[in-house]
PDB file of N, CA and C in Angstrom:
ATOM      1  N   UNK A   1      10.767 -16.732  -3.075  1.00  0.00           N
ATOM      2  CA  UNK A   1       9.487 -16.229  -3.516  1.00  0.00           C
ATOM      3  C   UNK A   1       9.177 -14.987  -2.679  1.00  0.00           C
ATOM      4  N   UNK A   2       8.441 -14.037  -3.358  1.00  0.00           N
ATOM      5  CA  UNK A   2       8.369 -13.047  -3.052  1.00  0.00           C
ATOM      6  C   UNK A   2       7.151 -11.865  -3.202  1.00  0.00           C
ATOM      7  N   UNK A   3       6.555 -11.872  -2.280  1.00  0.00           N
ATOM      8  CA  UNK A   3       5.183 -10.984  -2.828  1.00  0.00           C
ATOM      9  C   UNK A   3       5.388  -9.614  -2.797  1.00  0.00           C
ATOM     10  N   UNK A   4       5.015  -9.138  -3.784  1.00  0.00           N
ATOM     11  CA  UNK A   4       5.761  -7.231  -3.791  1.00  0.00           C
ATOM     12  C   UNK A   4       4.458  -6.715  -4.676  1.00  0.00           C
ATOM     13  N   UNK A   5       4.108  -5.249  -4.332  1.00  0.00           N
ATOM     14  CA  UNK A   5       3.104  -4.600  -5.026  1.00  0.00           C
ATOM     15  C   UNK A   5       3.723  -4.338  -6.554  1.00  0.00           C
ATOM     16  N   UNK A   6       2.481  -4.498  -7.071  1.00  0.00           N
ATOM     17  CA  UNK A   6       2.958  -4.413  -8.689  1.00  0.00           C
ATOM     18  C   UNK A   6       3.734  -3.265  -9.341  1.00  0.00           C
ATOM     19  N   UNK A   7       3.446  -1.951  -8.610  1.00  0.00           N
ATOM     20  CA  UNK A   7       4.290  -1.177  -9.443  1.00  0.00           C
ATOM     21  C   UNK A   7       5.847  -0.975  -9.251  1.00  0.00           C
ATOM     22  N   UNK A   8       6.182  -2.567  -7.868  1.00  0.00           N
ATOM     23  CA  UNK A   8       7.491  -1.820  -7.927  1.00  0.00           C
ATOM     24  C   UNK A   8       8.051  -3.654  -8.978  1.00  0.00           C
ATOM     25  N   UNK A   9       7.517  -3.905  -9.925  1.00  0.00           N
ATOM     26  CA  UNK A   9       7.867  -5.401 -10.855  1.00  0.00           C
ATOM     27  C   UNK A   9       8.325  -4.720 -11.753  1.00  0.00           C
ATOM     28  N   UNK A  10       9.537  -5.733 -12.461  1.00  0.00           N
ATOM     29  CA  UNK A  10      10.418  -4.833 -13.545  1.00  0.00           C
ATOM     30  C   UNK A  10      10.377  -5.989 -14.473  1.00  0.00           C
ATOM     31  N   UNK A  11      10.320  -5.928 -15.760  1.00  0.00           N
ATOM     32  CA  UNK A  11      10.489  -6.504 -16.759  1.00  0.00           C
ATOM     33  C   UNK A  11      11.680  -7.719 -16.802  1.00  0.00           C
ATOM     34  N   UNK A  12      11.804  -8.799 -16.495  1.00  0.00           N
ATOM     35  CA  UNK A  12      12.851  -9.904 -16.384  1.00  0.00           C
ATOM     36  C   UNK A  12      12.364 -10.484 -14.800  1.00  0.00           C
ATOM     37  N   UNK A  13      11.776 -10.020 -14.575  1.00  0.00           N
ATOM     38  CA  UNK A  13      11.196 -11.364 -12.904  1.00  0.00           C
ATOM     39  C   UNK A  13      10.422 -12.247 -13.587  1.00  0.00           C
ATOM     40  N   UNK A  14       9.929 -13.266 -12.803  1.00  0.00           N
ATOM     41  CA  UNK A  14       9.563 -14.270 -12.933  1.00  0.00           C
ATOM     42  C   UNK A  14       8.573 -14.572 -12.480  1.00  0.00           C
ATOM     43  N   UNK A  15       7.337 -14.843 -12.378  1.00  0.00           N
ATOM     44  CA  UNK A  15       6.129 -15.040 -11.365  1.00  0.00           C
ATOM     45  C   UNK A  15       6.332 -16.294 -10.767  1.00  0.00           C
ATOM     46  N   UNK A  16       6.054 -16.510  -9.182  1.00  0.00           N
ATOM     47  CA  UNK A  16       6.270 -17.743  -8.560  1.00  0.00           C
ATOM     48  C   UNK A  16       5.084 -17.929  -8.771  1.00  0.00           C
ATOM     49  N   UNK A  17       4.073 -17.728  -8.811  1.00  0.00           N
ATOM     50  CA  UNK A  17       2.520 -17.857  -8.658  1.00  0.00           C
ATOM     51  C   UNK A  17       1.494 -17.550  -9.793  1.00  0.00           C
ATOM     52  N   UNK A  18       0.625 -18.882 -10.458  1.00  0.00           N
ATOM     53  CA  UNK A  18      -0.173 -18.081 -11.413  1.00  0.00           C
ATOM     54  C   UNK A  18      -0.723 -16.348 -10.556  1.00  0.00           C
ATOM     55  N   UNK A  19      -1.016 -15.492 -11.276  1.00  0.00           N
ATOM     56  CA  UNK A  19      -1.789 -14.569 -11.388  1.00  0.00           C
ATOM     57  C   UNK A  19      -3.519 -14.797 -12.125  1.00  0.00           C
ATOM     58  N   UNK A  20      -4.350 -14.327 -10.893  1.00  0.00           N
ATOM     59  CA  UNK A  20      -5.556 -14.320 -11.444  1.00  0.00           C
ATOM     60  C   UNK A  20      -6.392 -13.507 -10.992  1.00  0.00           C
ATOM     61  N   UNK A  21      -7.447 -13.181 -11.372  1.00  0.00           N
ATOM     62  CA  UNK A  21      -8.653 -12.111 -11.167  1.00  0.00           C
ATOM     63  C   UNK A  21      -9.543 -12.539 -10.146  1.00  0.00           C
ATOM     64  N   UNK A  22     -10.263 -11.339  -9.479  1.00  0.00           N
ATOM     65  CA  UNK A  22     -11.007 -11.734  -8.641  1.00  0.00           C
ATOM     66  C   UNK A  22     -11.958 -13.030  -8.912  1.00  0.00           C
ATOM     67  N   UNK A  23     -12.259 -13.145 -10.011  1.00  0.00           N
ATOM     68  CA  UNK A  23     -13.590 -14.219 -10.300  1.00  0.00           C
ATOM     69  C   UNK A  23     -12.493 -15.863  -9.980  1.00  0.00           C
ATOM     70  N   UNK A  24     -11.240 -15.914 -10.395  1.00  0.00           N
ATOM     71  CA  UNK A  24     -10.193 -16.800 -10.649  1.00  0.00           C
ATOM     72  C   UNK A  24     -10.093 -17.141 -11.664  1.00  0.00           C
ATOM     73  N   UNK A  25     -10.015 -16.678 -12.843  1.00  0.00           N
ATOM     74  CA  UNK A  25      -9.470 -16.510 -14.259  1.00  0.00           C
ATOM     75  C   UNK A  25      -8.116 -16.097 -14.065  1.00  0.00           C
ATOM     76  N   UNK A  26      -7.160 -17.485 -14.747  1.00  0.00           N
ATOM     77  CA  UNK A  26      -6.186 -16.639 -15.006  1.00  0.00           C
ATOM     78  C   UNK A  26      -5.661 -15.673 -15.943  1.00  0.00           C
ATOM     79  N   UNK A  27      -4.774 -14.976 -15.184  1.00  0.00           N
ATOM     80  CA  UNK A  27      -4.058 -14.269 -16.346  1.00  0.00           C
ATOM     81  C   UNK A  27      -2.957 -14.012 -16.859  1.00  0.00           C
ATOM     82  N   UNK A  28      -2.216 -14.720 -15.878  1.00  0.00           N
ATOM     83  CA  UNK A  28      -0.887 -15.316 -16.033  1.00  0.00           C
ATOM     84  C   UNK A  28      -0.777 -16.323 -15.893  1.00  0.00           C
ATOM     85  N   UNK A  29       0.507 -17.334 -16.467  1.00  0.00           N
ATOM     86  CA  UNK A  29       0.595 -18.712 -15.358  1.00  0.00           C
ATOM     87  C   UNK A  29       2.317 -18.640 -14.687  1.00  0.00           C
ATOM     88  N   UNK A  30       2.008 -19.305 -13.589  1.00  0.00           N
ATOM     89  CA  UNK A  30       3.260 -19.434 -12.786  1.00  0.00           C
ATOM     90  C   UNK A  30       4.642 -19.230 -13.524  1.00  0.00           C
ATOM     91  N   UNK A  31       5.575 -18.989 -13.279  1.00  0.00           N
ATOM     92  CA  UNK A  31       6.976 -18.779 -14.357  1.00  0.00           C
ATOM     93  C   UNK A  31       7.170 -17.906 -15.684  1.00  0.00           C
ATOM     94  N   UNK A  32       6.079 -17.494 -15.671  1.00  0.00           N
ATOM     95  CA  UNK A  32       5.812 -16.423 -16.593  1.00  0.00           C
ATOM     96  C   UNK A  32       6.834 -14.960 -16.815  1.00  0.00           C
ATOM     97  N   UNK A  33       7.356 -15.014 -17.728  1.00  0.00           N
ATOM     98  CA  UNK A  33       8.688 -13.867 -17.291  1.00  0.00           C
ATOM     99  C   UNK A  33       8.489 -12.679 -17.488  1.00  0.00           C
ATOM    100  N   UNK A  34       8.277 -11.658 -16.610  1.00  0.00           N
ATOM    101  CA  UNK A  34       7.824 -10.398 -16.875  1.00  0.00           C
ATOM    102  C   UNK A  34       8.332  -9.203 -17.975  1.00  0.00           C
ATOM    103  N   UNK A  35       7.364  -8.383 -18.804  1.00  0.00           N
ATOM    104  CA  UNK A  35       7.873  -7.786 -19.591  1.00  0.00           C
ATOM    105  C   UNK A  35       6.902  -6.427 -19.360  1.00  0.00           C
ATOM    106  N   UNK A  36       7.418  -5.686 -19.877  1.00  0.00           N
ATOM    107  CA  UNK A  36       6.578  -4.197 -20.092  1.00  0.00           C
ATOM    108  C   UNK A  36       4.969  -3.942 -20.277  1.00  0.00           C
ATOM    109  N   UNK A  37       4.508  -4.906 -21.359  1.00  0.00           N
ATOM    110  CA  UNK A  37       3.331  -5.293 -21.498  1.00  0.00           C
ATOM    111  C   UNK A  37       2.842  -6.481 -20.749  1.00  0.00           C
ATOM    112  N   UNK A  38       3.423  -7.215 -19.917  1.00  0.00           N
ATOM    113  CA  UNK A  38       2.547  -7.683 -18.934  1.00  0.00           C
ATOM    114  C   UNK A  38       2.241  -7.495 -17.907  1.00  0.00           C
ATOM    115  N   UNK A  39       3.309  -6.504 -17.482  1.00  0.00           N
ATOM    116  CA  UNK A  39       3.071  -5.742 -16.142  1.00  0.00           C
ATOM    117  C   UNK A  39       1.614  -4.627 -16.548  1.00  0.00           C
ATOM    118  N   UNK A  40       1.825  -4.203 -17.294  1.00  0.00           N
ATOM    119  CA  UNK A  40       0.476  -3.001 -17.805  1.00  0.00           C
ATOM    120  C   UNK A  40      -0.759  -3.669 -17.789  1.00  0.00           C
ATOM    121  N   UNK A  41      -0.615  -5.495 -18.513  1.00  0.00           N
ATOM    122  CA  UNK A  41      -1.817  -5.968 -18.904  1.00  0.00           C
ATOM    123  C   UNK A  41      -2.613  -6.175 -17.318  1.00  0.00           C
ATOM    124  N   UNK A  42      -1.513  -6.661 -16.654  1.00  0.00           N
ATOM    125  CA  UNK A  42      -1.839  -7.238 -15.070  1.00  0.00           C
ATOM    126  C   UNK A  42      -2.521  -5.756 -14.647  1.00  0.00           C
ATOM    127  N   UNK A  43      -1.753  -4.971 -14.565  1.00  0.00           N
ATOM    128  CA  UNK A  43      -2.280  -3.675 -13.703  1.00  0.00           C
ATOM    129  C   UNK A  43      -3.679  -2.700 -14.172  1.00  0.00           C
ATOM    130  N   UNK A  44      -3.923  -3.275 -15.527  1.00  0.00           N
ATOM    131  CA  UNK A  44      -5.440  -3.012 -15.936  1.00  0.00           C
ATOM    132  C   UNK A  44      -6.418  -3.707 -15.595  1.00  0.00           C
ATOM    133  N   UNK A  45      -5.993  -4.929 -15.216  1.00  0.00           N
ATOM    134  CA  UNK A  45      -6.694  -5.865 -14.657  1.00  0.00           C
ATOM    135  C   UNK A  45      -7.076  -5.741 -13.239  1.00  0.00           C
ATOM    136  N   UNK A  46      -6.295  -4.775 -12.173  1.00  0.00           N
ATOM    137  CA  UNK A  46      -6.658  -4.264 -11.291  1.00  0.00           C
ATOM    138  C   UNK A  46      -5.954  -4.688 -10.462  1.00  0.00           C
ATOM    139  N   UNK A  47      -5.054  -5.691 -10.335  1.00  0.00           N
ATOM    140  CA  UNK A  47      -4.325  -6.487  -9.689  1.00  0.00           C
ATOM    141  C   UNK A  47      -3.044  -5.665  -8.967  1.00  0.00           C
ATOM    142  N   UNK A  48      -2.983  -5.448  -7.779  1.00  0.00           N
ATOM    143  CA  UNK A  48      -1.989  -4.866  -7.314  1.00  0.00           C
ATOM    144  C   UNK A  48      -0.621  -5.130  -6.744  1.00  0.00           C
ATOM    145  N   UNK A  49      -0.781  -6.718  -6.173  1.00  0.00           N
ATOM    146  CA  UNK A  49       0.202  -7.491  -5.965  1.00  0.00           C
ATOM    147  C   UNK A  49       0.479  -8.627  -6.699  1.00  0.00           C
ATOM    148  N   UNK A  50       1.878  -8.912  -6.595  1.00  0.00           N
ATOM    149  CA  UNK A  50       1.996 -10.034  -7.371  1.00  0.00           C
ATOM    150  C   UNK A  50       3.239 -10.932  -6.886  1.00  0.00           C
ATOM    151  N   UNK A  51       3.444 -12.147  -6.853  1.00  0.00           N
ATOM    152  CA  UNK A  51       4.300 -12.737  -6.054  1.00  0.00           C
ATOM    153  C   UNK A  51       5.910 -13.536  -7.181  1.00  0.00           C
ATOM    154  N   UNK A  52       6.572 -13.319  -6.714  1.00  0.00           N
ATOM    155  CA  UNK A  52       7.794 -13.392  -7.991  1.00  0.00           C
ATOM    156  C   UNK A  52       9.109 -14.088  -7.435  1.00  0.00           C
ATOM    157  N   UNK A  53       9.931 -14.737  -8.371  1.00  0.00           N
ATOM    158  CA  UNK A  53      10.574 -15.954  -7.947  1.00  0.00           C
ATOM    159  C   UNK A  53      12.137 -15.491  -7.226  1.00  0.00           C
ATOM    160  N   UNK A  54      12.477 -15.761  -5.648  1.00  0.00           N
ATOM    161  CA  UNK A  54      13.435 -14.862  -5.459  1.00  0.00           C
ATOM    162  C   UNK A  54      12.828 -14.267  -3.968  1.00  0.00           C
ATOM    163  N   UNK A  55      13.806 -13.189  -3.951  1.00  0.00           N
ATOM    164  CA  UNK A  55      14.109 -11.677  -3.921  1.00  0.00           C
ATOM    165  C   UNK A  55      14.699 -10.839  -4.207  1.00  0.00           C
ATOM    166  N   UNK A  56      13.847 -10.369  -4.957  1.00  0.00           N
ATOM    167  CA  UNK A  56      14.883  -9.117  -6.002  1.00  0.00           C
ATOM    168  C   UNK A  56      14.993  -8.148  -5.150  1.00  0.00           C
ATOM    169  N   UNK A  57      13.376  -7.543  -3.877  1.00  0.00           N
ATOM    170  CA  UNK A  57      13.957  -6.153  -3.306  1.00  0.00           C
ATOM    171  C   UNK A  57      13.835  -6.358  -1.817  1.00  0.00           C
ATOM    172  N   UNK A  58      14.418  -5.617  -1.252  1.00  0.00           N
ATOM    173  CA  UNK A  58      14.128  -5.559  -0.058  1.00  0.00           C
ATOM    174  C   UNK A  58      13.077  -4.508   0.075  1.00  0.00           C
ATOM    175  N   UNK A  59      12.049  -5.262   1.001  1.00  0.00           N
ATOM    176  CA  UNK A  59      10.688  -3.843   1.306  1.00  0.00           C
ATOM    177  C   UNK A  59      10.405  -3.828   2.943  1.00  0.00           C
ATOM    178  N   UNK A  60      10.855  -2.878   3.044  1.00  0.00           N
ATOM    179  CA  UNK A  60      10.678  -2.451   4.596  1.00  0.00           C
ATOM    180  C   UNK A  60       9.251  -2.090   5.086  1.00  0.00           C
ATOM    181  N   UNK A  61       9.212  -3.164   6.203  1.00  0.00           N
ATOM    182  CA  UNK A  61       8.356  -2.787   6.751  1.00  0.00           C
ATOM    183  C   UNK A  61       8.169  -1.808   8.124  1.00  0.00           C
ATOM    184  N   UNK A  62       7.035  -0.769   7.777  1.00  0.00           N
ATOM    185  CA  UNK A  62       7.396   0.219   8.514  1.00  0.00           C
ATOM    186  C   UNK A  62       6.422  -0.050  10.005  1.00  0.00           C
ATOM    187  N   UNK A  63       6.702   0.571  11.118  1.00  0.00           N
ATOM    188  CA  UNK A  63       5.862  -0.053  12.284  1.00  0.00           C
ATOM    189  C   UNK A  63       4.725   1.473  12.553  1.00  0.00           C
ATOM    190  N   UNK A  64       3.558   1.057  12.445  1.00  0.00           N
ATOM    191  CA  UNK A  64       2.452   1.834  12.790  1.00  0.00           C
ATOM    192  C   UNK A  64       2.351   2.760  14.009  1.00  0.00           C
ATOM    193  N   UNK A  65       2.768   3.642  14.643  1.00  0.00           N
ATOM    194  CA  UNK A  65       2.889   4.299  15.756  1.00  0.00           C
ATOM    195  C   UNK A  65       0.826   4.250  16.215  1.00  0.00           C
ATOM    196  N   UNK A  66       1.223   3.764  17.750  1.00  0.00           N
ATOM    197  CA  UNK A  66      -0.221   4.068  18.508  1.00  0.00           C
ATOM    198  C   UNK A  66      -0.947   4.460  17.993  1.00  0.00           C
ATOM    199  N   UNK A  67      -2.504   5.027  17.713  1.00  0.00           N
ATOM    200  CA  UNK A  67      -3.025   6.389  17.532  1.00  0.00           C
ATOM    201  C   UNK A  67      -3.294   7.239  18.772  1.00  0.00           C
ATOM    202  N   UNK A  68      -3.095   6.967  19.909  1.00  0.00           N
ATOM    203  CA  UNK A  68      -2.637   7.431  20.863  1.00  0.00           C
ATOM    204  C   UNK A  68      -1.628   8.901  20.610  1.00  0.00           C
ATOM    205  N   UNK A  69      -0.418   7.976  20.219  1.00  0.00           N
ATOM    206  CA  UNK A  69       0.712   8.402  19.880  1.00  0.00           C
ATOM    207  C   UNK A  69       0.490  10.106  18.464  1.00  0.00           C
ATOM    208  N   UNK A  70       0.108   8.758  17.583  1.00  0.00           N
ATOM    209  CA  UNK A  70      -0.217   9.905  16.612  1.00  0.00           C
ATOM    210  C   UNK A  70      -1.151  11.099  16.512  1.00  0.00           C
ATOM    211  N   UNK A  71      -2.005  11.031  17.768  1.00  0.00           N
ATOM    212  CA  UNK A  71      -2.917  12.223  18.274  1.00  0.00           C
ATOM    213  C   UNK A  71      -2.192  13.330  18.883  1.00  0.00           C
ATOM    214  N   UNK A  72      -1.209  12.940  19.819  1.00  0.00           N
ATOM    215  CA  UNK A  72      -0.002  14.045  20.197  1.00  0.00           C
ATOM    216  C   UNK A  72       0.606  14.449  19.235  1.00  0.00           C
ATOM    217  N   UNK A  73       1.240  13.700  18.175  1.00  0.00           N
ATOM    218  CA  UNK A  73       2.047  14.258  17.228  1.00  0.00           C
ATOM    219  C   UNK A  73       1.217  15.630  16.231  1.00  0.00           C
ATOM    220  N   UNK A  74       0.055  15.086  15.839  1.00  0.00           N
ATOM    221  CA  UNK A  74      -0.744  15.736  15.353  1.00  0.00           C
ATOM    222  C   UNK A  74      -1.264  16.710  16.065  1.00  0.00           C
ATOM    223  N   UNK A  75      -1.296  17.160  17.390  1.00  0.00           N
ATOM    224  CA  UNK A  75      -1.477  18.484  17.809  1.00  0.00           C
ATOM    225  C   UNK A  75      -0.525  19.047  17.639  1.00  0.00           C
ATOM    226  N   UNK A  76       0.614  18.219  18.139  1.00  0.00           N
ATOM    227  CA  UNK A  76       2.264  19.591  18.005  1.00  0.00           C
ATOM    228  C   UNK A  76       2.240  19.928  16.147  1.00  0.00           C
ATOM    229  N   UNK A  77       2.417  19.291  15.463  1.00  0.00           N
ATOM    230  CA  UNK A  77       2.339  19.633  14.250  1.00  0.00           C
ATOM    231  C   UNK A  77       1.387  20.933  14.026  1.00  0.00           C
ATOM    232  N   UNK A  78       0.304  20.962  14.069  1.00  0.00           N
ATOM    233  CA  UNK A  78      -0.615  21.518  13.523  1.00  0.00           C
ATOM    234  C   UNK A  78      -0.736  23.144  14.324  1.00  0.00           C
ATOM    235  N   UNK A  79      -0.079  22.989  16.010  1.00  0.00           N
ATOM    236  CA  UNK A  79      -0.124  24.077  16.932  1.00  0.00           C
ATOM    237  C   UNK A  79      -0.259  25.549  16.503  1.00  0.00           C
ATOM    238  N   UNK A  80       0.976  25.734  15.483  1.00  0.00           N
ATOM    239  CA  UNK A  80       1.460  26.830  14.765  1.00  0.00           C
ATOM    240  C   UNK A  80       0.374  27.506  13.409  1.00  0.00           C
ATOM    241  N   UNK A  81      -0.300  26.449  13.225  1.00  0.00           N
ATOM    242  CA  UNK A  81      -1.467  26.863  12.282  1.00  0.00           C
ATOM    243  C   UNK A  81      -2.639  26.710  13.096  1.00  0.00           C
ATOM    244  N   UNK A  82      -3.015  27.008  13.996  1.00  0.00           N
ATOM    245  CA  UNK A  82      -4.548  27.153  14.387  1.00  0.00           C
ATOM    246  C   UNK A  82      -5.342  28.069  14.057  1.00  0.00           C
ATOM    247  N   UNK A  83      -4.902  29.103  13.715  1.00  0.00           N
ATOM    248  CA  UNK A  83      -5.313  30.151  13.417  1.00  0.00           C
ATOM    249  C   UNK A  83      -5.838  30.231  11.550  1.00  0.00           C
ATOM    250  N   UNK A  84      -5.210  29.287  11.172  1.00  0.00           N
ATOM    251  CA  UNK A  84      -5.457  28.958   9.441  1.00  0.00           C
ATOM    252  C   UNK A  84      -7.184  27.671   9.419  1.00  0.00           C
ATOM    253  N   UNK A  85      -7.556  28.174   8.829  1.00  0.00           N
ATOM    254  CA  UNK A  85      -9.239  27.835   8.552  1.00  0.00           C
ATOM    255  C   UNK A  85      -8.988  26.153   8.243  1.00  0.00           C
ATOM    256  N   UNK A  86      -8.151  26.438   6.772  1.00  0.00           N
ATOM    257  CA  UNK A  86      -7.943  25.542   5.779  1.00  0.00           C
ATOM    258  C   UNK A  86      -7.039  24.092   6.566  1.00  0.00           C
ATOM    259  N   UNK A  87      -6.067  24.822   7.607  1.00  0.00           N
ATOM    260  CA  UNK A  87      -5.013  23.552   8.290  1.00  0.00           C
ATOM    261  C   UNK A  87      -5.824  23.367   9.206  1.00  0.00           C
ATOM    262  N   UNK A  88      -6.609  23.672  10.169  1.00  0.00           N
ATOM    263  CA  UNK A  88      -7.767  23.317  11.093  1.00  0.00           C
ATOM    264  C   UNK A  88      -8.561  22.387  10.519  1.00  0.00           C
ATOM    265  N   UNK A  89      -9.458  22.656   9.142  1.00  0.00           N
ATOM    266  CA  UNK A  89     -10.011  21.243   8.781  1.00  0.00           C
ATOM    267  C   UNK A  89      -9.250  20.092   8.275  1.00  0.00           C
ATOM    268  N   UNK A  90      -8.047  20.243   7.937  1.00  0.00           N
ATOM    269  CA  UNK A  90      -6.791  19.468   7.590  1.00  0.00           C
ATOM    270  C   UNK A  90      -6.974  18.287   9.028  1.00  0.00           C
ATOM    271  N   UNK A  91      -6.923  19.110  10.110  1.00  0.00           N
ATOM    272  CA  UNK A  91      -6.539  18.452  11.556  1.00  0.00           C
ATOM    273  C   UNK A  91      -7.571  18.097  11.648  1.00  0.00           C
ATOM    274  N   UNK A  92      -8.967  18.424  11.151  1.00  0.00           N
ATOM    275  CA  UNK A  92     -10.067  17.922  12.393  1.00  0.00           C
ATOM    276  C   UNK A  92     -10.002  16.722  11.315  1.00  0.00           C
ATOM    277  N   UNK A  93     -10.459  16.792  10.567  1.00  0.00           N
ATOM    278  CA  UNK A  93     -10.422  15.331   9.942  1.00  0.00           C
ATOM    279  C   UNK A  93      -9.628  14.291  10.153  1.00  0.00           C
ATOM    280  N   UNK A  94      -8.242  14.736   9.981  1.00  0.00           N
ATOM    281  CA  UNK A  94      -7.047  13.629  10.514  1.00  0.00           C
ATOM    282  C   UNK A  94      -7.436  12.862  12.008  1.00  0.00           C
ATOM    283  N   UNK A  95      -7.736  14.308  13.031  1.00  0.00           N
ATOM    284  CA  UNK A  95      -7.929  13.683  14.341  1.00  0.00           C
ATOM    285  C   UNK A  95      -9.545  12.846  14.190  1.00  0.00           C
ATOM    286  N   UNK A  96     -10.380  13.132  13.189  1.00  0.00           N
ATOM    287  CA  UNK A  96     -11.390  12.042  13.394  1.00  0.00           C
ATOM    288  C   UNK A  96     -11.098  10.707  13.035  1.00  0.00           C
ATOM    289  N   UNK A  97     -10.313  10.756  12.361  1.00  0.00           N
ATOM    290  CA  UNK A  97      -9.690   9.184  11.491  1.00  0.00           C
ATOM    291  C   UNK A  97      -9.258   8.834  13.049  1.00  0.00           C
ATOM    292  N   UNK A  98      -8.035   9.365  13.477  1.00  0.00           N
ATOM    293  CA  UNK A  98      -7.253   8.423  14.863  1.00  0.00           C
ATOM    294  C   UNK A  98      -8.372   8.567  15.403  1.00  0.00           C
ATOM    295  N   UNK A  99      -9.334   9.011  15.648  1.00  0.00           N
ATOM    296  CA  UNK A  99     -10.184   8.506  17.293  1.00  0.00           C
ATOM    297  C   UNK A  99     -11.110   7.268  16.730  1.00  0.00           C
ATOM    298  N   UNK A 100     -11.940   6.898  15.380  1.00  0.00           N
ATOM    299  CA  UNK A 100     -12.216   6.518  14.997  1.00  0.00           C
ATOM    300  C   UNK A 100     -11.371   4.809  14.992  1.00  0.00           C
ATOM    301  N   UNK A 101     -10.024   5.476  14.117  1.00  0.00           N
ATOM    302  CA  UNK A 101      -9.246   4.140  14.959  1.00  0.00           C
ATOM    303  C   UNK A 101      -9.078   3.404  16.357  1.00  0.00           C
ATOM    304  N   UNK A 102      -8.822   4.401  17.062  1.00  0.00           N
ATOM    305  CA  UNK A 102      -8.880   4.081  18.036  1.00  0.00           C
ATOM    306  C   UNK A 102     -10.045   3.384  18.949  1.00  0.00           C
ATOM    307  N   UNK A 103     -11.549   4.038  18.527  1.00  0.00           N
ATOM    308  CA  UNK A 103     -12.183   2.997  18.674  1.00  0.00           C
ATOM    309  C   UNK A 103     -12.858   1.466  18.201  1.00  0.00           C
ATOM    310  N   UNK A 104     -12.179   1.670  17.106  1.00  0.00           N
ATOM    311  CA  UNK A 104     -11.720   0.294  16.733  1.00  0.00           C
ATOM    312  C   UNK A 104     -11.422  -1.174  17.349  1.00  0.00           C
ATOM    313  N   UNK A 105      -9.668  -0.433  17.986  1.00  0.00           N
ATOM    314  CA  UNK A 105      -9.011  -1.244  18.431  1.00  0.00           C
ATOM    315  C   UNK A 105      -9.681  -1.484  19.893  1.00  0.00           C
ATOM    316  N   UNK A 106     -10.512  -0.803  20.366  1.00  0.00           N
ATOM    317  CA  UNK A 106     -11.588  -1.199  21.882  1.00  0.00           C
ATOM    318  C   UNK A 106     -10.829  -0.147  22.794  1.00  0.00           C
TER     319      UNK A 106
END
């Protein structure tokens, strides 16, 4: 079994898990074999993940660097454009997100 975001489901999987809507209506039921139009029906429905019988993919998980980390990176990046209006508000925003994170995490 396998939980994977919906747009990467291909027509011939299998659902391990009914599918249902926020309220809990379903809209699938468990074993349900995926096709073209039910992947569409699900994804109008708003539903983004969905859990399926198996593993069909491998999905890497990627590891979050510090925001520490990503505050250095993001000055060297950006160094060469300081002088550009447009990549300056690019950066100040980015760097408000990491400090923001960062105070987050305490």
């Amino acid at each position: 079994m396998q939980n994977i975001p919906l747009n990467l489901a291909e027509p011939g999987m299998k659902l391990a898990e009914a599918v249902t809507d926020e309220n809990g209506l379903l809209l699938c039921g468990k074993g349900t074999e995926l096709t073209e139009t039910t992947i569409s029906r699900i994804s109008s429905m708003g539903i983004n993940k969905i859990t399926v019988e198996g593993h069909p993919m491998e999905i890497i998980e990627v590891e979050e660097k510090p925001p520490e980390v990503q505050l250095e990176e993001l000055e060297q990046r950006f160094e060469k454009a300081a002088s550009d209006p447009v990549m300056s508000m690019i950066k100040n925003m980015l760097e408000k997100k990491l400090k923001e994170k960062m105070e987050q995490k305490g």
